[in-house]
Protein backbone atom coordinates (compact mmCIF):
# COMPACT_ATOMS: atom_id res chain seq x y z
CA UNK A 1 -21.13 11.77 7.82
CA UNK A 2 -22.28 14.17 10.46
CA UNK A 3 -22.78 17.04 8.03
CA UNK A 4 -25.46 14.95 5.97
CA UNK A 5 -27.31 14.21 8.86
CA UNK A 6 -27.60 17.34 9.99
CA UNK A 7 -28.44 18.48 6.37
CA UNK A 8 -31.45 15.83 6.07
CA UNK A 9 -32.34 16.86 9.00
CA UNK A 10 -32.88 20.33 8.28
CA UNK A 11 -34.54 18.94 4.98
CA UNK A 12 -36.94 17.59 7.42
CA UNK A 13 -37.76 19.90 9.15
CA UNK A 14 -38.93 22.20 5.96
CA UNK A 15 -41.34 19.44 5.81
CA UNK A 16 -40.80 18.98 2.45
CA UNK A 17 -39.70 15.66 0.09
CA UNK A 18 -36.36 16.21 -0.88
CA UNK A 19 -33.77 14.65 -3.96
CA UNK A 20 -30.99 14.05 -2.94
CA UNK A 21 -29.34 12.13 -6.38
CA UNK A 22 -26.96 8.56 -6.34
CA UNK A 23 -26.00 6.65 -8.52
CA UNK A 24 -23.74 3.58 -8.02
CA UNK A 25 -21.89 4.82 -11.09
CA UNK A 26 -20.46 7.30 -8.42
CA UNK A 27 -18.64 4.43 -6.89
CA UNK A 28 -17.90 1.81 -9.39
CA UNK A 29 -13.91 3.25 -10.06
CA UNK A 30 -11.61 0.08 -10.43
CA UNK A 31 -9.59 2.63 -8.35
CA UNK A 32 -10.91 2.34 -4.77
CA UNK A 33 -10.54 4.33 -1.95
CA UNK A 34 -12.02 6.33 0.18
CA UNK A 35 -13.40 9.21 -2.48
CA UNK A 36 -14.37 6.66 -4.63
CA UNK A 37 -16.51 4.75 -2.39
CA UNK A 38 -17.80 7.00 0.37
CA UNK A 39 -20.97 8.19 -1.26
CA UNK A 40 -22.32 4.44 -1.50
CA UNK A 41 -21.25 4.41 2.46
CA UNK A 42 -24.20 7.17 2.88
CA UNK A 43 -26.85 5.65 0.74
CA UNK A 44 -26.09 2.22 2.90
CA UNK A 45 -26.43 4.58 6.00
CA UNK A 46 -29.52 5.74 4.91
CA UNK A 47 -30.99 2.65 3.97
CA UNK A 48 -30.37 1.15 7.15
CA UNK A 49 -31.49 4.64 8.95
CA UNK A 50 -33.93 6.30 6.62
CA UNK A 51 -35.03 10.17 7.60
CA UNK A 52 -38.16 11.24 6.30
CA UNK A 53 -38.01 13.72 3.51
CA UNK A 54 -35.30 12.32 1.62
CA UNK A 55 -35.64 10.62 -1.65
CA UNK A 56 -32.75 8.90 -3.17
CA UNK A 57 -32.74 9.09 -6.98
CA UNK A 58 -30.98 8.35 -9.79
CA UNK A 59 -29.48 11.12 -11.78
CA UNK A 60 -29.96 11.51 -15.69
CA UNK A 61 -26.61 11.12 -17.78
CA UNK A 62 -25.47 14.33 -19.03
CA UNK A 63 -24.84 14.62 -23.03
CA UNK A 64 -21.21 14.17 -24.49
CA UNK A 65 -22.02 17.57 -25.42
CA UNK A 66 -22.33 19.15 -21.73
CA UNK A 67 -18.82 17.79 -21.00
CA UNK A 68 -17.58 19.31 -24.26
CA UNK A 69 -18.77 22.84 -23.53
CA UNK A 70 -16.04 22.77 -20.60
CA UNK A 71 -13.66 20.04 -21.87
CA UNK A 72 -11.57 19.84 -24.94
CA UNK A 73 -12.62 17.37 -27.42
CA UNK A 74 -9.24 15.71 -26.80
CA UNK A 75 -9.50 15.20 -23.41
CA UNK A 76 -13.35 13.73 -23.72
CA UNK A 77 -11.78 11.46 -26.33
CA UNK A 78 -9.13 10.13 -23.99
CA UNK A 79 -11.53 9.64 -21.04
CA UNK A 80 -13.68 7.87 -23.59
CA UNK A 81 -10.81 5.32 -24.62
CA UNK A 82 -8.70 5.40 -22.21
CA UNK A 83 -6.16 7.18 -24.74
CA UNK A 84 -3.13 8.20 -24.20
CA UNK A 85 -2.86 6.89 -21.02
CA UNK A 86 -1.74 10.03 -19.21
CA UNK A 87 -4.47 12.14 -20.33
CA UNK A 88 -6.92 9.32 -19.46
CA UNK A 89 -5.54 8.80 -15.85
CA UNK A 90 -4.89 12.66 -15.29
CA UNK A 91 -7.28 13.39 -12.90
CA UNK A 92 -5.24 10.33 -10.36
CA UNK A 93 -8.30 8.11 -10.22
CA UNK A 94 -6.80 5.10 -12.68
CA UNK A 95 -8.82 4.89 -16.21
CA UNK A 96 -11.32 1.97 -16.73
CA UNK A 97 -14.01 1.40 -19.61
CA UNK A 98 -16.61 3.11 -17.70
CA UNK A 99 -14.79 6.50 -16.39
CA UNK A 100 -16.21 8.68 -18.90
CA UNK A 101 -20.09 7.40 -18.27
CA UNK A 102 -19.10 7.71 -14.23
CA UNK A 103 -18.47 11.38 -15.12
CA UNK A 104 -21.37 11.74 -17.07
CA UNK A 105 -23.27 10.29 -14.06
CA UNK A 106 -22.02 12.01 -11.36
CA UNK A 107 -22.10 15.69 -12.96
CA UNK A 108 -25.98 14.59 -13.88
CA UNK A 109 -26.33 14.44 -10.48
CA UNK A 110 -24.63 18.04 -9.90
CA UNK A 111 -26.80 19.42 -12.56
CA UNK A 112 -30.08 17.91 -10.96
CA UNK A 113 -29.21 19.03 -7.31
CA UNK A 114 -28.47 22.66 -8.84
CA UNK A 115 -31.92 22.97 -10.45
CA UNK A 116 -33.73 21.22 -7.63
CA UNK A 117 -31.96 23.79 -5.44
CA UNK A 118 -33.03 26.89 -7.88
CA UNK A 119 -36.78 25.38 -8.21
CA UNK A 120 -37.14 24.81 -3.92
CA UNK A 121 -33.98 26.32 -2.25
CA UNK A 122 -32.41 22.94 -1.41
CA UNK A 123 -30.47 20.37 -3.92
CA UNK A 124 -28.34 17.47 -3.13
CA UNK A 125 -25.83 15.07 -4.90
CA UNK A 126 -23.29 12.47 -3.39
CA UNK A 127 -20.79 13.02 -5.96
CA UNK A 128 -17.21 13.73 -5.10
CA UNK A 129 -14.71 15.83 -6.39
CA UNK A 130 -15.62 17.74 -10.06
CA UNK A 131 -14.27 20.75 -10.09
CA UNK A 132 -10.48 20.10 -9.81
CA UNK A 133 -10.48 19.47 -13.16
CA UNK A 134 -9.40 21.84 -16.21
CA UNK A 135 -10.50 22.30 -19.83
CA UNK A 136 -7.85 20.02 -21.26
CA UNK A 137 -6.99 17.48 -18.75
CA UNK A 138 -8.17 15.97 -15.22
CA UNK A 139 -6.53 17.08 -11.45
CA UNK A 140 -7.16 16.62 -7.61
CA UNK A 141 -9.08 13.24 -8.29
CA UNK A 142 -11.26 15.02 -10.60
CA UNK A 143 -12.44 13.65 -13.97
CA UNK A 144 -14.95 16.17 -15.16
CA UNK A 145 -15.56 19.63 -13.83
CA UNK A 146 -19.01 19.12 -13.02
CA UNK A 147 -19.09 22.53 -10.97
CA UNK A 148 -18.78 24.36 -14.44
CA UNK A 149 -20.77 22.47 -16.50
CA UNK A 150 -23.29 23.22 -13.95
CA UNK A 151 -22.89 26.66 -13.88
CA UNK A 152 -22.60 26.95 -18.15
């Protein structure tokens, strides 16, 4: 947690209002442990010791259509209905109803931080994981590969 700190901090000090994007669809995996929870643990840290020139915000949903210009329609399908199974849980993080919105979430996040970061020079998102996972199925505790779609 030292790292963010140090980052808001240096946010600070560019005296400028920063984004820095949450949502508590980041965190709300049936699965939990420690990569599925620790970006709430920062937003509770930050509540309880706010530094100036940090916003927390809510990131936008990205478009079925984002994830599919990276994913194969298969694979969207099975993170949609949790169908078949192993292509649903392939990424290691067990499938629920909401894992495909959580995805959605969290690479809306990525997306945001990247263009605040092209618009002002600084961007930030508390998503973990995304970009472990490949075109046709999940990996490393990633769902989506949010780094790509980002970068698409």
């Amino acid at each position: 947690m030292g790292d963010l700190t140090d980052l808001a901090r240096q946010w600070y000090e560019m005296e400028m209002d920063h984004h820095l994007y949450y949502s508590h669809a980041f965190v709300d995996a049936v699965d939990a442990f420690d990569t599925t929870r620790k970006a709430e643990w920062i937003v509770q840290s930050l509540a309880l010791n706010p530094i100036s020139g940090v916003q927390v915000c809510e990131p936008r949903l990205l478009s079925r259509g984002d994830a599919e210009r990276v994913h194969s329609r298969d694979y969207i399908r099975a993170l949609e209905t949790g169908m078949p199974p192993d292509l649903a849980n392939s990424s290691g993080i067990a499938w629920d109803g909401r894992t495909f919105s959580r995805g959605l979430s969290t690479c809306g996040g990525l997306l945001a931080a990247a263009e605040d970061a092209l618009r002002c020079g600084v961007g930030g998102c508390l998503a973990s994981g995304f970009h472990h996972a490949r075109k046709e199925r999940g990996l490393g505790f990633c769902t989506l590969n949010g780094l790509s779609i980002v970068a698409e």
